[in-house]
Each structure stands twice: as C-alpha cells, then as structure tokens.
PDBML (XML) file of the C-alpha atoms, coordinates in Angstrom:
<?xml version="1.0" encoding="UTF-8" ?>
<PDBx:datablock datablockName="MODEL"
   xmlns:PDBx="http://pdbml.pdb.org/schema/pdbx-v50.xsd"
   xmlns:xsi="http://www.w3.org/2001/XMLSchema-instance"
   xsi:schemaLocation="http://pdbml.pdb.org/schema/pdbx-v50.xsd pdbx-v50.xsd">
   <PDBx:atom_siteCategory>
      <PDBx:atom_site id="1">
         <PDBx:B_iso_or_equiv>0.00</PDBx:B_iso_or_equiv>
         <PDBx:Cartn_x>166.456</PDBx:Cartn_x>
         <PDBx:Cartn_y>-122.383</PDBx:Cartn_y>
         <PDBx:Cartn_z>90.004</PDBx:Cartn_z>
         <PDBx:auth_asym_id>A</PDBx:auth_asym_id>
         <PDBx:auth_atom_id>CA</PDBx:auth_atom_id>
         <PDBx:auth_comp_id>UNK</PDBx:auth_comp_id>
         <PDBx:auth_seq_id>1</PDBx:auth_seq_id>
         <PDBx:group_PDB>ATOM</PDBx:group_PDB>
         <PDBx:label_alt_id xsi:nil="true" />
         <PDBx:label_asym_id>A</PDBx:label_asym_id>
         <PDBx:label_atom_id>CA</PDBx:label_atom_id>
         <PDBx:label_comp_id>UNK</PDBx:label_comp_id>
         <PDBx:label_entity_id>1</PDBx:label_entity_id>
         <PDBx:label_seq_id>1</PDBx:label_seq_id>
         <PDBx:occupancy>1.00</PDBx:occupancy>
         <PDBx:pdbx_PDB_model_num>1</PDBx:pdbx_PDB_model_num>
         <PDBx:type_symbol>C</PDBx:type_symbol>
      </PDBx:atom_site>
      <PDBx:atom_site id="2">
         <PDBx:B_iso_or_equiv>0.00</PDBx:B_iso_or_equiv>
         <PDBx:Cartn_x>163.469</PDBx:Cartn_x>
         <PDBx:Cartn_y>-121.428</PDBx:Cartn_y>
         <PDBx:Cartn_z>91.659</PDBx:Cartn_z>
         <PDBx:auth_asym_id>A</PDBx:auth_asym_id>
         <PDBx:auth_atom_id>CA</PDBx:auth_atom_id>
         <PDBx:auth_comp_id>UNK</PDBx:auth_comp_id>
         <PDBx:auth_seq_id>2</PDBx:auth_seq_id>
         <PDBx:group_PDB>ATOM</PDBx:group_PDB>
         <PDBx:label_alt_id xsi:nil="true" />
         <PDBx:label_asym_id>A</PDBx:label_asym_id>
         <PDBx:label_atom_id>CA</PDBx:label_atom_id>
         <PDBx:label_comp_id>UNK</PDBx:label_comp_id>
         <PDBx:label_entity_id>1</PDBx:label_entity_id>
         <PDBx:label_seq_id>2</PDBx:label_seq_id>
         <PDBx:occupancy>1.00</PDBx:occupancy>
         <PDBx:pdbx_PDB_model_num>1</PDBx:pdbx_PDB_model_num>
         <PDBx:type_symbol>C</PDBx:type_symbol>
      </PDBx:atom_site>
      <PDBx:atom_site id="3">
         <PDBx:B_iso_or_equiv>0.00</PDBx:B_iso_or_equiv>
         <PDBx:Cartn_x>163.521</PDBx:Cartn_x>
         <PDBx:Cartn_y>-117.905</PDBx:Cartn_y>
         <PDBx:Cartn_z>89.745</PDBx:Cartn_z>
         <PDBx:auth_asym_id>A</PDBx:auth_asym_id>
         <PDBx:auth_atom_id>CA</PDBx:auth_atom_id>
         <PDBx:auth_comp_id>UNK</PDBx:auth_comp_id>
         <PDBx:auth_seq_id>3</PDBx:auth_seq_id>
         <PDBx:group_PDB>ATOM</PDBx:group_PDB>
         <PDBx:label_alt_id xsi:nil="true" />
         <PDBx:label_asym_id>A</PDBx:label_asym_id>
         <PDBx:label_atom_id>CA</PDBx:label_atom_id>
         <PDBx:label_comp_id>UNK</PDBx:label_comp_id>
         <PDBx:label_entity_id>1</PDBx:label_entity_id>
         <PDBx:label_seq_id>3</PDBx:label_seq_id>
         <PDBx:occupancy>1.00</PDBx:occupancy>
         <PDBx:pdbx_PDB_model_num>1</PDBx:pdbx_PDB_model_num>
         <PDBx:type_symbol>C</PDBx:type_symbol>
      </PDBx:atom_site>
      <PDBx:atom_site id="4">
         <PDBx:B_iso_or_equiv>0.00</PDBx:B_iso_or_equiv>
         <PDBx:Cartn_x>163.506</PDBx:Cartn_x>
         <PDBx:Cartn_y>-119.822</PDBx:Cartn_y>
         <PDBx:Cartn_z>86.630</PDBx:Cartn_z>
         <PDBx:auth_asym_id>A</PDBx:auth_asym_id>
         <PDBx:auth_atom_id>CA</PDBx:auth_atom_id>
         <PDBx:auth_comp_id>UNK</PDBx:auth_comp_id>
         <PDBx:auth_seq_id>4</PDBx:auth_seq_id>
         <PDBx:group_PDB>ATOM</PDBx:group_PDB>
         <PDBx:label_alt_id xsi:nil="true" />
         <PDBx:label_asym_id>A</PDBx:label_asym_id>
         <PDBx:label_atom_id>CA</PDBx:label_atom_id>
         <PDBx:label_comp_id>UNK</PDBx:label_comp_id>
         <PDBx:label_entity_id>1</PDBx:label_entity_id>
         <PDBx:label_seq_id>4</PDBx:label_seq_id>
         <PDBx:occupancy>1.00</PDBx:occupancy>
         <PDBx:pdbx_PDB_model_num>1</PDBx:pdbx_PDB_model_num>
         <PDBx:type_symbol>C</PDBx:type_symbol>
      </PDBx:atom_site>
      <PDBx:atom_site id="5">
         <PDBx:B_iso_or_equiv>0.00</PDBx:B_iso_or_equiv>
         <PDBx:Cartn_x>161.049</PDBx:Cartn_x>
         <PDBx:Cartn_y>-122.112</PDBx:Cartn_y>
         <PDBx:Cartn_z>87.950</PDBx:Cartn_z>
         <PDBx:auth_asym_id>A</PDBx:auth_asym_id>
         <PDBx:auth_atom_id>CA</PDBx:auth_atom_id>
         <PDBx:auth_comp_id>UNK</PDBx:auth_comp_id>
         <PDBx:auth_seq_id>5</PDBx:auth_seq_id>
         <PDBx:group_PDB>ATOM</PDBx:group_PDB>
         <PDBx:label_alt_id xsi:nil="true" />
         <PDBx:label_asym_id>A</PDBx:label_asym_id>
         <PDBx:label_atom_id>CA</PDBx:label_atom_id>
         <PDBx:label_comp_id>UNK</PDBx:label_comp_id>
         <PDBx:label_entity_id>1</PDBx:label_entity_id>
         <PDBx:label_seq_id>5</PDBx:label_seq_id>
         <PDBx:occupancy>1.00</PDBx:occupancy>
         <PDBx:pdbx_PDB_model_num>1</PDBx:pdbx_PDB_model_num>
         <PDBx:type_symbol>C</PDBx:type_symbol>
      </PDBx:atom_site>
      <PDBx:atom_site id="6">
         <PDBx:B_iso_or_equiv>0.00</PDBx:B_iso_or_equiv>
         <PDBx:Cartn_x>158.589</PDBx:Cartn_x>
         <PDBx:Cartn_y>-119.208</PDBx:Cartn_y>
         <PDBx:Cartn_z>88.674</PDBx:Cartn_z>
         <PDBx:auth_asym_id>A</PDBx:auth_asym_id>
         <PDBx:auth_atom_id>CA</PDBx:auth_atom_id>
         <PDBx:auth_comp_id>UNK</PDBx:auth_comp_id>
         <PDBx:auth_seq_id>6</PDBx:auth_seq_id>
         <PDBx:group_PDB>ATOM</PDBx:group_PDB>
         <PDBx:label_alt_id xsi:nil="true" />
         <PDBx:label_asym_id>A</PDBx:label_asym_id>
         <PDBx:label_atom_id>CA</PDBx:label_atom_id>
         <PDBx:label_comp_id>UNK</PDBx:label_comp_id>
         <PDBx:label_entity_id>1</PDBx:label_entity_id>
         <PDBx:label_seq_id>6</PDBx:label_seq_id>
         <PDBx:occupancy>1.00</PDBx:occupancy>
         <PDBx:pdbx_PDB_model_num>1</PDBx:pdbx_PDB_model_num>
         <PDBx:type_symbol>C</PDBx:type_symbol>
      </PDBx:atom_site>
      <PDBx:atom_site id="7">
         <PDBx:B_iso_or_equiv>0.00</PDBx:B_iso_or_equiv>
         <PDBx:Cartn_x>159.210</PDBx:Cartn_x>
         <PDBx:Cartn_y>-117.119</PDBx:Cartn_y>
         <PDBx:Cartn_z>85.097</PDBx:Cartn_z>
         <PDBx:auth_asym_id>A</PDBx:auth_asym_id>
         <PDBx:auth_atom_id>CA</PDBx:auth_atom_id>
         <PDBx:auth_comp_id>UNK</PDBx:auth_comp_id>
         <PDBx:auth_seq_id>7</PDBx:auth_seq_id>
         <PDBx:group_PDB>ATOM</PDBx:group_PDB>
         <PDBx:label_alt_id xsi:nil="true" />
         <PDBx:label_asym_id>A</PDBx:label_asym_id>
         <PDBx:label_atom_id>CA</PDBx:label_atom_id>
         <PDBx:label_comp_id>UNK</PDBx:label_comp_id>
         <PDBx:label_entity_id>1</PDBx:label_entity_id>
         <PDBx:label_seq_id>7</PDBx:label_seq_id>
         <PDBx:occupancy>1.00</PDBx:occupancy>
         <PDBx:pdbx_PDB_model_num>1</PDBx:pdbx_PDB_model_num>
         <PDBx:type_symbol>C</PDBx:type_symbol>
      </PDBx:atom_site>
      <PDBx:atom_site id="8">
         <PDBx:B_iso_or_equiv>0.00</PDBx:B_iso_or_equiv>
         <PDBx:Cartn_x>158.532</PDBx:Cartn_x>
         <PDBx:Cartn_y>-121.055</PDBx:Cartn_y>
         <PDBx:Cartn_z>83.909</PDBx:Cartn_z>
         <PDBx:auth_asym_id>A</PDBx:auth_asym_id>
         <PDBx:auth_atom_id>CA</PDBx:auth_atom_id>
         <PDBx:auth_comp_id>UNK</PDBx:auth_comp_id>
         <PDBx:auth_seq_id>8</PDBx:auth_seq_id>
         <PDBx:group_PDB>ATOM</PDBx:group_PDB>
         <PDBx:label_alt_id xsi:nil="true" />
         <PDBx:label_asym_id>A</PDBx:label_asym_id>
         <PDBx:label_atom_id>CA</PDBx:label_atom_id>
         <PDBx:label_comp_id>UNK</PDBx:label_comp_id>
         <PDBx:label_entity_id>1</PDBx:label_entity_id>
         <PDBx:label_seq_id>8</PDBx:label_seq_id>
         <PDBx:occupancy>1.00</PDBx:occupancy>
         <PDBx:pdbx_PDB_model_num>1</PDBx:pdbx_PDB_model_num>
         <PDBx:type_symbol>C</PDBx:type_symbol>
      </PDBx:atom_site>
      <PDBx:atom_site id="9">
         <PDBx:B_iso_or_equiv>0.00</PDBx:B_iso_or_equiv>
         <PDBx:Cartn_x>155.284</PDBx:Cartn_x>
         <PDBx:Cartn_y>-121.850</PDBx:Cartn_y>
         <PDBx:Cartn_z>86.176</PDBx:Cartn_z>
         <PDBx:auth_asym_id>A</PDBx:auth_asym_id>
         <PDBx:auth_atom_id>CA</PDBx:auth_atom_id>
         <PDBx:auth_comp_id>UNK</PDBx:auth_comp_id>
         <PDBx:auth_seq_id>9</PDBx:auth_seq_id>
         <PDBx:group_PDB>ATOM</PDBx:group_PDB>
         <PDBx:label_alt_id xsi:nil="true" />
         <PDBx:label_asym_id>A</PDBx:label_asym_id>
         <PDBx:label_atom_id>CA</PDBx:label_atom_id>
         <PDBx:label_comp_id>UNK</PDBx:label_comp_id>
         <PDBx:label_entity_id>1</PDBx:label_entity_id>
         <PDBx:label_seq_id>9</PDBx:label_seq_id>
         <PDBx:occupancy>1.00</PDBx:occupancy>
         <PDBx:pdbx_PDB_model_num>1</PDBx:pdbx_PDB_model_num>
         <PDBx:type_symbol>C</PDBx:type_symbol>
      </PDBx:atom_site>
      <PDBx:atom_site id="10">
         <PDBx:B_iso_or_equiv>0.00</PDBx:B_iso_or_equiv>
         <PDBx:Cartn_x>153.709</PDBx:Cartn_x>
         <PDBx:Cartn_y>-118.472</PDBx:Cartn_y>
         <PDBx:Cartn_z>85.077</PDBx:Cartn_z>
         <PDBx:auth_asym_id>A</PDBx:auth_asym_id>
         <PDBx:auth_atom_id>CA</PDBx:auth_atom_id>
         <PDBx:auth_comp_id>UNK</PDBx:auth_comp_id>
         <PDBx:auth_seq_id>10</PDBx:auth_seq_id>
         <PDBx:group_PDB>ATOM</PDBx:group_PDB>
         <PDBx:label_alt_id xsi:nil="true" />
         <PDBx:label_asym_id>A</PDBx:label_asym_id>
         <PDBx:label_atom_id>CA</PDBx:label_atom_id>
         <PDBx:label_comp_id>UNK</PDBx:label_comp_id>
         <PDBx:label_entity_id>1</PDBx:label_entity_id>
         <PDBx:label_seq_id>10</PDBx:label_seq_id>
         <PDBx:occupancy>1.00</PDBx:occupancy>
         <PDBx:pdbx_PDB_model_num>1</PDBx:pdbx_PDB_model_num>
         <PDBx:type_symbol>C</PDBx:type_symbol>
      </PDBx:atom_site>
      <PDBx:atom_site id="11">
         <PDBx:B_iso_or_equiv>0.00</PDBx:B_iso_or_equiv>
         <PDBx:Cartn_x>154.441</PDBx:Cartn_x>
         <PDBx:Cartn_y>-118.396</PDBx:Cartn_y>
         <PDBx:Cartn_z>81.508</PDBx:Cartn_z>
         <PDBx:auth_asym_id>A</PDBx:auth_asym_id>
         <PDBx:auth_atom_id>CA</PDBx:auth_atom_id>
         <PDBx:auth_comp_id>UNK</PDBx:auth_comp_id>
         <PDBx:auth_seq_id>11</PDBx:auth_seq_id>
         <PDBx:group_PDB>ATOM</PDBx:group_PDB>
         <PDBx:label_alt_id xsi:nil="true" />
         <PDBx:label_asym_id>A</PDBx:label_asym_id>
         <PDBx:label_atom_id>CA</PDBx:label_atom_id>
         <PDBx:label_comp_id>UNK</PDBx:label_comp_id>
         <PDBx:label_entity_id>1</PDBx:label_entity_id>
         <PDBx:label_seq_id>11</PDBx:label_seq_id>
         <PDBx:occupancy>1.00</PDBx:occupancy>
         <PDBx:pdbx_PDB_model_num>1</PDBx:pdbx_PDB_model_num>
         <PDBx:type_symbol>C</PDBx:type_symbol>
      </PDBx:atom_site>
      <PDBx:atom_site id="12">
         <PDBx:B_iso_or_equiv>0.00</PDBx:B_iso_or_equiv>
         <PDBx:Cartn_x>151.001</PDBx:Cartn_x>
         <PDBx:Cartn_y>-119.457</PDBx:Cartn_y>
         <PDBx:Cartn_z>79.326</PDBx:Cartn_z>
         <PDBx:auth_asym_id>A</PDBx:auth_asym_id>
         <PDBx:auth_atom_id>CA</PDBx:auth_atom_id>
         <PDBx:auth_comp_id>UNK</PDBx:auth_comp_id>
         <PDBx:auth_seq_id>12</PDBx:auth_seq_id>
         <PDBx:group_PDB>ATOM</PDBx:group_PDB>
         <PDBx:label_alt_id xsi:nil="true" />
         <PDBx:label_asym_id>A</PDBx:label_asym_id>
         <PDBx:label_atom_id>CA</PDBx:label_atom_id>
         <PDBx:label_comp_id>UNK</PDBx:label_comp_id>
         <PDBx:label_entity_id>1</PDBx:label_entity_id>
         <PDBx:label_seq_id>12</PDBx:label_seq_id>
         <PDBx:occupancy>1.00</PDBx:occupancy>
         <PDBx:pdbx_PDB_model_num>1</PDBx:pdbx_PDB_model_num>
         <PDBx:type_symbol>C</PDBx:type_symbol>
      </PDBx:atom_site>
      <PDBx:atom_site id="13">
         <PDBx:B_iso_or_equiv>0.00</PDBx:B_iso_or_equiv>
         <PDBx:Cartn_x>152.903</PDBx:Cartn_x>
         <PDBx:Cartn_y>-121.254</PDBx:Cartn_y>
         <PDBx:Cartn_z>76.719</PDBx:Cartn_z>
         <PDBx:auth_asym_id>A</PDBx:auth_asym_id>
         <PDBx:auth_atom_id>CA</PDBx:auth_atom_id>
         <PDBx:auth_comp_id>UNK</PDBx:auth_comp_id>
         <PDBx:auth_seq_id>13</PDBx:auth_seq_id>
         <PDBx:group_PDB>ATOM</PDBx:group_PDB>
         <PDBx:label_alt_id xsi:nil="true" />
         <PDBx:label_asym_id>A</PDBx:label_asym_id>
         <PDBx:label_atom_id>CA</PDBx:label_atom_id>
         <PDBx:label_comp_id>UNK</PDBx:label_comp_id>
         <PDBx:label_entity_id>1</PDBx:label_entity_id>
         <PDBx:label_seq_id>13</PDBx:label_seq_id>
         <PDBx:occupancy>1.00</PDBx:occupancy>
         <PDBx:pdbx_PDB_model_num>1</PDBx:pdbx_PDB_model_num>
         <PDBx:type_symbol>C</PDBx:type_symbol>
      </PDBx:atom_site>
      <PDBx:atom_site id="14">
         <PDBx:B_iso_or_equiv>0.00</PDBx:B_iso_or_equiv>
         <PDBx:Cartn_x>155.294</PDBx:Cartn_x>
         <PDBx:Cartn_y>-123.154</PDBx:Cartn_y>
         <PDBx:Cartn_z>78.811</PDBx:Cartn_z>
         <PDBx:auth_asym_id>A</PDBx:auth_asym_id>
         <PDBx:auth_atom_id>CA</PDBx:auth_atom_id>
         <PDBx:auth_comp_id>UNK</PDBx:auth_comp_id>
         <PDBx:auth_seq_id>14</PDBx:auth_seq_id>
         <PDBx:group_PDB>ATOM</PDBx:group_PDB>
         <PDBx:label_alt_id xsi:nil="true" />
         <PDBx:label_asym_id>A</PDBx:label_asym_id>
         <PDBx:label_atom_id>CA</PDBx:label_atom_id>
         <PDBx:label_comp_id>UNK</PDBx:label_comp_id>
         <PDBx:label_entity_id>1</PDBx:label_entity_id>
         <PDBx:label_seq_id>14</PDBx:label_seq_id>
         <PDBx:occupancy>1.00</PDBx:occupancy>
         <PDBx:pdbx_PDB_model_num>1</PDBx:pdbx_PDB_model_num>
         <PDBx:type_symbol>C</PDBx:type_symbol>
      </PDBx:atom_site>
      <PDBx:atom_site id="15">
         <PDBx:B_iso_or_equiv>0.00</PDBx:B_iso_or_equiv>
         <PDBx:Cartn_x>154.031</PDBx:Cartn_x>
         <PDBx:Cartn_y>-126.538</PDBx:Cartn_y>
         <PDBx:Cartn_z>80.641</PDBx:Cartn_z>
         <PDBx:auth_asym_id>A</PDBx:auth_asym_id>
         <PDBx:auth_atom_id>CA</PDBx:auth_atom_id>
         <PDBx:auth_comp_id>UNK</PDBx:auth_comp_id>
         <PDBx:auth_seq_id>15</PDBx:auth_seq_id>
         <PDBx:group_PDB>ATOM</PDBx:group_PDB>
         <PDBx:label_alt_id xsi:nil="true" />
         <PDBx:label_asym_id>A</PDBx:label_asym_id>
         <PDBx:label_atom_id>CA</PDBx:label_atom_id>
         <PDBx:label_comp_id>UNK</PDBx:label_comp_id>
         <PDBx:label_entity_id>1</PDBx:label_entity_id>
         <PDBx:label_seq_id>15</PDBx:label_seq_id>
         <PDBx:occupancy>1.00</PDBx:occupancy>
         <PDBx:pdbx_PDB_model_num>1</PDBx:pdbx_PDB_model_num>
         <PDBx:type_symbol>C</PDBx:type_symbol>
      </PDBx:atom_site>
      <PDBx:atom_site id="16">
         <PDBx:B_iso_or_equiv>0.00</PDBx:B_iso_or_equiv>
         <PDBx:Cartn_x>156.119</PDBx:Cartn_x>
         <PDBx:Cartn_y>-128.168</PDBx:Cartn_y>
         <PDBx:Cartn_z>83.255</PDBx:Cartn_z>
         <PDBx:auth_asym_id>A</PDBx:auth_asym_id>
         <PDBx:auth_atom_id>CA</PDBx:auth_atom_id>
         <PDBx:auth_comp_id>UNK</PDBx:auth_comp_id>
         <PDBx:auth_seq_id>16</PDBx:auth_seq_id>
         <PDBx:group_PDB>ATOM</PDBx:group_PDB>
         <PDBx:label_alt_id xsi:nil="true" />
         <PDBx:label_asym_id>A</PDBx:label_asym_id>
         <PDBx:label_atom_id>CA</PDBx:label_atom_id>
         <PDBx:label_comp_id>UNK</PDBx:label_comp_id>
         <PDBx:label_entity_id>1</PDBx:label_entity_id>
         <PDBx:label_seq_id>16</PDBx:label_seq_id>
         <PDBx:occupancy>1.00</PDBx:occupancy>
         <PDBx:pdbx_PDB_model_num>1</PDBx:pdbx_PDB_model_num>
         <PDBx:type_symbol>C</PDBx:type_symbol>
      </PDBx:atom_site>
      <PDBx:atom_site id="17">
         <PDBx:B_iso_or_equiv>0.00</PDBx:B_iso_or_equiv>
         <PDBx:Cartn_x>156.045</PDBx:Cartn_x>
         <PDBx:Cartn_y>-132.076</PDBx:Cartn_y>
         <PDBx:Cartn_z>83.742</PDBx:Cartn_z>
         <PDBx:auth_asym_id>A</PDBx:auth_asym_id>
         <PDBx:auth_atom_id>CA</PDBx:auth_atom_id>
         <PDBx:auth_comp_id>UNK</PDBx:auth_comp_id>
         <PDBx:auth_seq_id>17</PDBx:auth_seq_id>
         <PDBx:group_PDB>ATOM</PDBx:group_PDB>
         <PDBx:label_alt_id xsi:nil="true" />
         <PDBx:label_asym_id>A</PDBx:label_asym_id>
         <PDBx:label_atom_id>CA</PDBx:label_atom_id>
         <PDBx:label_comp_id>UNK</PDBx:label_comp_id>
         <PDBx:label_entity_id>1</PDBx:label_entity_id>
         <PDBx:label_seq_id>17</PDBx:label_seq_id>
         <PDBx:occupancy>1.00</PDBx:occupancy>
         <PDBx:pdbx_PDB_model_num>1</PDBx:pdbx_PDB_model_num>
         <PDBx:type_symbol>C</PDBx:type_symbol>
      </PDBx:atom_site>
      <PDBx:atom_site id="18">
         <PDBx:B_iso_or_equiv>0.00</PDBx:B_iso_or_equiv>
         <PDBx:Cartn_x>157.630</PDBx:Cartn_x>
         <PDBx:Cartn_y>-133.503</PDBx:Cartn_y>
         <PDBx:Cartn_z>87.001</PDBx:Cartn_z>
         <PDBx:auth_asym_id>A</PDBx:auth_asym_id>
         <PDBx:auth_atom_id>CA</PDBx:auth_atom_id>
         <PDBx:auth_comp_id>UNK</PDBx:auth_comp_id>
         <PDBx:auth_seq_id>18</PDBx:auth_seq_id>
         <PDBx:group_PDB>ATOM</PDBx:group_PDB>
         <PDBx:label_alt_id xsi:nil="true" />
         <PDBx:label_asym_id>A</PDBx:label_asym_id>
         <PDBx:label_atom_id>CA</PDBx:label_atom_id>
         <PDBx:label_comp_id>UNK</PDBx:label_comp_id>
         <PDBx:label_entity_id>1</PDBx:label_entity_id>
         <PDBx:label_seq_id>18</PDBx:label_seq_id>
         <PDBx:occupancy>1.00</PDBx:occupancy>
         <PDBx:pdbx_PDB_model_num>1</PDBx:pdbx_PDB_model_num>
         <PDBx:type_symbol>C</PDBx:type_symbol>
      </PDBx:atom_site>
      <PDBx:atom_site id="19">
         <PDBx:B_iso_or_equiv>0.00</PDBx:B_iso_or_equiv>
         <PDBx:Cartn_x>158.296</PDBx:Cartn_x>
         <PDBx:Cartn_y>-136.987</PDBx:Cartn_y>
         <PDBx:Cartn_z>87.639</PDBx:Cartn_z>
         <PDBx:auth_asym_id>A</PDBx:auth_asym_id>
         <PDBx:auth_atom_id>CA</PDBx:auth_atom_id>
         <PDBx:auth_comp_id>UNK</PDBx:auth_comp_id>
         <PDBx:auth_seq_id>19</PDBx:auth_seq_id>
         <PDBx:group_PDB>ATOM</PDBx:group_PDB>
         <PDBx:label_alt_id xsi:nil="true" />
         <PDBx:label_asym_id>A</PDBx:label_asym_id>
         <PDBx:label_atom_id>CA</PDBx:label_atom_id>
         <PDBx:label_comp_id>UNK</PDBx:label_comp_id>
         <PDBx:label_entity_id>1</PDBx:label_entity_id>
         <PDBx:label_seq_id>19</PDBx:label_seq_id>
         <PDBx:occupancy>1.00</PDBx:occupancy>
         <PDBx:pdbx_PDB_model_num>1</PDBx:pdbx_PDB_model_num>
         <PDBx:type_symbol>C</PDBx:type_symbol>
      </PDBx:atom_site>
      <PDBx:atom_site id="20">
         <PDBx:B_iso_or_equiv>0.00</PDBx:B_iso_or_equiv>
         <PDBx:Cartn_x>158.324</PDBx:Cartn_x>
         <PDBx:Cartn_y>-137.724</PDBx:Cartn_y>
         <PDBx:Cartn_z>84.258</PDBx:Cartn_z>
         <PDBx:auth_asym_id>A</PDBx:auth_asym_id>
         <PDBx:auth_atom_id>CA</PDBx:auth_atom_id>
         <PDBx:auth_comp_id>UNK</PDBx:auth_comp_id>
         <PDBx:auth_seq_id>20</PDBx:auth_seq_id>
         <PDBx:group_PDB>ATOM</PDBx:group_PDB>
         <PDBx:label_alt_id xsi:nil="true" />
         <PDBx:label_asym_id>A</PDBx:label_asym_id>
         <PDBx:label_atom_id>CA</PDBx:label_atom_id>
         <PDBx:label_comp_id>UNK</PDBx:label_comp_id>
         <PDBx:label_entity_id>1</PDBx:label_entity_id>
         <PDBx:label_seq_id>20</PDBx:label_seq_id>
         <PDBx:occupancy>1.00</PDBx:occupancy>
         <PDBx:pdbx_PDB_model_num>1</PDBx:pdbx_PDB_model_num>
         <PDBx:type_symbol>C</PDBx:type_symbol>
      </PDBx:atom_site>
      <PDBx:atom_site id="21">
         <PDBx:B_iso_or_equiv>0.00</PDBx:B_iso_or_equiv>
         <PDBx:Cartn_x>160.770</PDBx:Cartn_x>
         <PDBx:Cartn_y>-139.984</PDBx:Cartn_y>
         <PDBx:Cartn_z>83.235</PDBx:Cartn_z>
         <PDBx:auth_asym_id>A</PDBx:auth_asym_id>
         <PDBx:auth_atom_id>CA</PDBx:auth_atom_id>
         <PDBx:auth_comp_id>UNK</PDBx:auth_comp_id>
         <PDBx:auth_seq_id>21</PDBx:auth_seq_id>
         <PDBx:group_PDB>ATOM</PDBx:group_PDB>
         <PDBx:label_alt_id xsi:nil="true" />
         <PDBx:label_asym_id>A</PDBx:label_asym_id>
         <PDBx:label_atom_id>CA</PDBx:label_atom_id>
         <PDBx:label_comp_id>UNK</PDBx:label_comp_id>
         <PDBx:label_entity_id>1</PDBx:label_entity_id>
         <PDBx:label_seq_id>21</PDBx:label_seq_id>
         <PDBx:occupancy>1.00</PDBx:occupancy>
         <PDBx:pdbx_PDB_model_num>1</PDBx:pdbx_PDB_model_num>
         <PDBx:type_symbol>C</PDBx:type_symbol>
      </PDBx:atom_site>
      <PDBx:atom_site id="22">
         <PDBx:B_iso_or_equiv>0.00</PDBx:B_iso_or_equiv>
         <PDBx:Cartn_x>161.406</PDBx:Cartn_x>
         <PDBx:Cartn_y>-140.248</PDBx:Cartn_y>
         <PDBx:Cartn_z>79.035</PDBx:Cartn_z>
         <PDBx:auth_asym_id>A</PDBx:auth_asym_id>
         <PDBx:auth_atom_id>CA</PDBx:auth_atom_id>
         <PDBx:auth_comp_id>UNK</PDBx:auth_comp_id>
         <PDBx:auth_seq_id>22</PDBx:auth_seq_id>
         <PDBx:group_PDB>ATOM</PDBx:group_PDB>
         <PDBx:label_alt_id xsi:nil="true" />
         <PDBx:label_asym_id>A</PDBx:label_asym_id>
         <PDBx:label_atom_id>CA</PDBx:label_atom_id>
         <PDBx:label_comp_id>UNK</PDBx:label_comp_id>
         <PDBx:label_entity_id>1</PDBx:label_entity_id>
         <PDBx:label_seq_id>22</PDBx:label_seq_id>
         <PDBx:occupancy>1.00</PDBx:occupancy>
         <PDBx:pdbx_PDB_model_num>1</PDBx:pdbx_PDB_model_num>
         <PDBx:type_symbol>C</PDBx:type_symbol>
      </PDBx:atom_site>
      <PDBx:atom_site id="23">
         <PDBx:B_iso_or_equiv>0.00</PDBx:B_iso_or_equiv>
         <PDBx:Cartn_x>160.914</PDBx:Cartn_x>
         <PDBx:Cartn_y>-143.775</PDBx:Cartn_y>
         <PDBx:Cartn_z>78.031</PDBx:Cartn_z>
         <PDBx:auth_asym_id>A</PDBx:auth_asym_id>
         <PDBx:auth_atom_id>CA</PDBx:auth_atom_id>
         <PDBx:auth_comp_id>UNK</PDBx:auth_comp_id>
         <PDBx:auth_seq_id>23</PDBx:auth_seq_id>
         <PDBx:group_PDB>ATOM</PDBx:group_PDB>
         <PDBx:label_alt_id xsi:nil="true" />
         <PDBx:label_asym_id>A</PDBx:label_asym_id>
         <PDBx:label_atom_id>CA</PDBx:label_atom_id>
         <PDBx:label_comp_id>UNK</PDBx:label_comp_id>
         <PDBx:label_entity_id>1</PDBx:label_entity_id>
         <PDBx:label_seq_id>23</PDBx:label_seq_id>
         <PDBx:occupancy>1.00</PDBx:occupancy>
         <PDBx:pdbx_PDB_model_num>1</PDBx:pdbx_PDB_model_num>
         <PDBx:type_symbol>C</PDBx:type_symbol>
      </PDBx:atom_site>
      <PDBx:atom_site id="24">
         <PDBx:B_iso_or_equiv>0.00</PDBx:B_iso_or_equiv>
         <PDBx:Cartn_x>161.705</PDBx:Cartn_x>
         <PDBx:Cartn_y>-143.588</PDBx:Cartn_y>
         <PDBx:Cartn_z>74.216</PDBx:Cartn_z>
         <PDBx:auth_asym_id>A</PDBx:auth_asym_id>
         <PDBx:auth_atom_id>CA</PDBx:auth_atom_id>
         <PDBx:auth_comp_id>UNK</PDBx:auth_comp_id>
         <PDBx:auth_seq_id>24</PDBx:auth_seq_id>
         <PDBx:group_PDB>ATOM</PDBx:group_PDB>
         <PDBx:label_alt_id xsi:nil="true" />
         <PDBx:label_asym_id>A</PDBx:label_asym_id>
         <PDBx:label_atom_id>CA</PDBx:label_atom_id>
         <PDBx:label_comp_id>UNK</PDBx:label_comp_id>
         <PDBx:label_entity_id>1</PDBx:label_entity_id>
         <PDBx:label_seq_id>24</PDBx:label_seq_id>
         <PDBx:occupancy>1.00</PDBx:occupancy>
         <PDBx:pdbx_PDB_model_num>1</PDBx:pdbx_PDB_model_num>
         <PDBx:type_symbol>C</PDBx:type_symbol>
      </PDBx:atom_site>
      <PDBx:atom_site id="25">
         <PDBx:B_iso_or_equiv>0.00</PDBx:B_iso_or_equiv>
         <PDBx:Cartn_x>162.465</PDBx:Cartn_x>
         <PDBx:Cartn_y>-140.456</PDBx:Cartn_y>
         <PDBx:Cartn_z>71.731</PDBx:Cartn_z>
         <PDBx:auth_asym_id>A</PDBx:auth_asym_id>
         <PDBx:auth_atom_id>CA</PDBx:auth_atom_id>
         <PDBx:auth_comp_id>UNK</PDBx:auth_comp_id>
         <PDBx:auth_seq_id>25</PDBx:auth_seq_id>
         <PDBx:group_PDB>ATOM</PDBx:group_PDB>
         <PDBx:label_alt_id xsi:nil="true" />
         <PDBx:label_asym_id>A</PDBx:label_asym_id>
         <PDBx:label_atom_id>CA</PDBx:label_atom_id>
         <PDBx:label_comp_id>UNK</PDBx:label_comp_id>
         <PDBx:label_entity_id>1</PDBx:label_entity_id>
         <PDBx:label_seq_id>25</PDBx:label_seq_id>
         <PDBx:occupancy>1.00</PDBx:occupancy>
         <PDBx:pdbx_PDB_model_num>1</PDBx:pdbx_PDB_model_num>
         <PDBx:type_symbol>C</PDBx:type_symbol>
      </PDBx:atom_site>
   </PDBx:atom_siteCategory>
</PDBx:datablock>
C-alpha cells in the first residue's frame, strides 16, 4: 500500500482525500 500510495501522492493528475467520508452519491 504505501508503494501505491507514493506512485498516487506524486502523480499530477491524481488527488488524494483522507478522512473523507461520502455522504450521498
């Protein structure tokens, strides 16, 4: 997980939100 984290966390098009529950789709 934390390799995919990283290729996540430096990727320019990808944005990571933690602690971020969904209320409604």
């Amino acid at each position: 997980q934390k390799a995919l984290y990283t290729i996540c966390n430096g990727a320019k098009n990808v944005d990571l939100k933690a602690n971020t529950p969904v209320t409604n789709i």
